[in-house]
Protein backbone atom coordinates (compact mmCIF):
# COMPACT_ATOMS: atom_id res chain seq x y z
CA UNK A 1 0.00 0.00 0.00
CA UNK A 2 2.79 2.63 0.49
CA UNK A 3 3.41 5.38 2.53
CA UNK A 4 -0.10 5.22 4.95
CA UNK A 5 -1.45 7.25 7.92
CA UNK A 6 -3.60 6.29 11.03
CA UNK A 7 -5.25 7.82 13.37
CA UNK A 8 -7.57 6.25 16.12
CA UNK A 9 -9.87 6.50 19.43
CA UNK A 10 -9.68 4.58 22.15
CA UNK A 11 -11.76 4.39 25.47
CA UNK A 12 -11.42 2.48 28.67
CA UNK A 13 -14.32 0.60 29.80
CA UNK A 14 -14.39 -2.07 32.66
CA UNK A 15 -10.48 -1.84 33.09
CA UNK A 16 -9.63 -2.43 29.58
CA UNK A 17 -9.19 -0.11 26.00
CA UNK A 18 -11.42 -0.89 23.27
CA UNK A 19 -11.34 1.12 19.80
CA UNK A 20 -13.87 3.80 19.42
CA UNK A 21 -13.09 4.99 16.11
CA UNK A 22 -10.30 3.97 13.21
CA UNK A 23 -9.29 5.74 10.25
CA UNK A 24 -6.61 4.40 7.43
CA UNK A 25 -5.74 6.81 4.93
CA UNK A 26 -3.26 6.54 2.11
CA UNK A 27 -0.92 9.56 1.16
CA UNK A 28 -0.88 10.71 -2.89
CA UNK A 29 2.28 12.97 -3.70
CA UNK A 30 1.42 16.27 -4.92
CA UNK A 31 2.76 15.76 -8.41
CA UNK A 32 0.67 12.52 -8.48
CA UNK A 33 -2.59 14.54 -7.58
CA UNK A 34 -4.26 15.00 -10.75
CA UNK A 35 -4.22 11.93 -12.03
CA UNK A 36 -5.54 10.29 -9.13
CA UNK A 37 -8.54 12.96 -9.34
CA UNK A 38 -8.52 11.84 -12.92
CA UNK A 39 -9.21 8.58 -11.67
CA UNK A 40 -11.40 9.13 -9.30
């Protein structure tokens, strides 16, 4: 997949950490931009 960045939520409940909320998103270079639009 590349070059990817996460970001997350976590909460404790009943002494132990369960994921709220996940997001995976994957980077596109600048000078790759408009052809991925293109794409899209």
């Amino acid at each position: 997949m590349g070059v990817c960045r996460a970001s997350g939520v976590l909460v404790s409940k009943n002494n132990s950490w369960k994921i709220s909320h996940y997001q995976l998103s994957v980077t596109v270079k600048n000078e790759k931009m408009k052809q991925f639009i293109e794409m899209k």
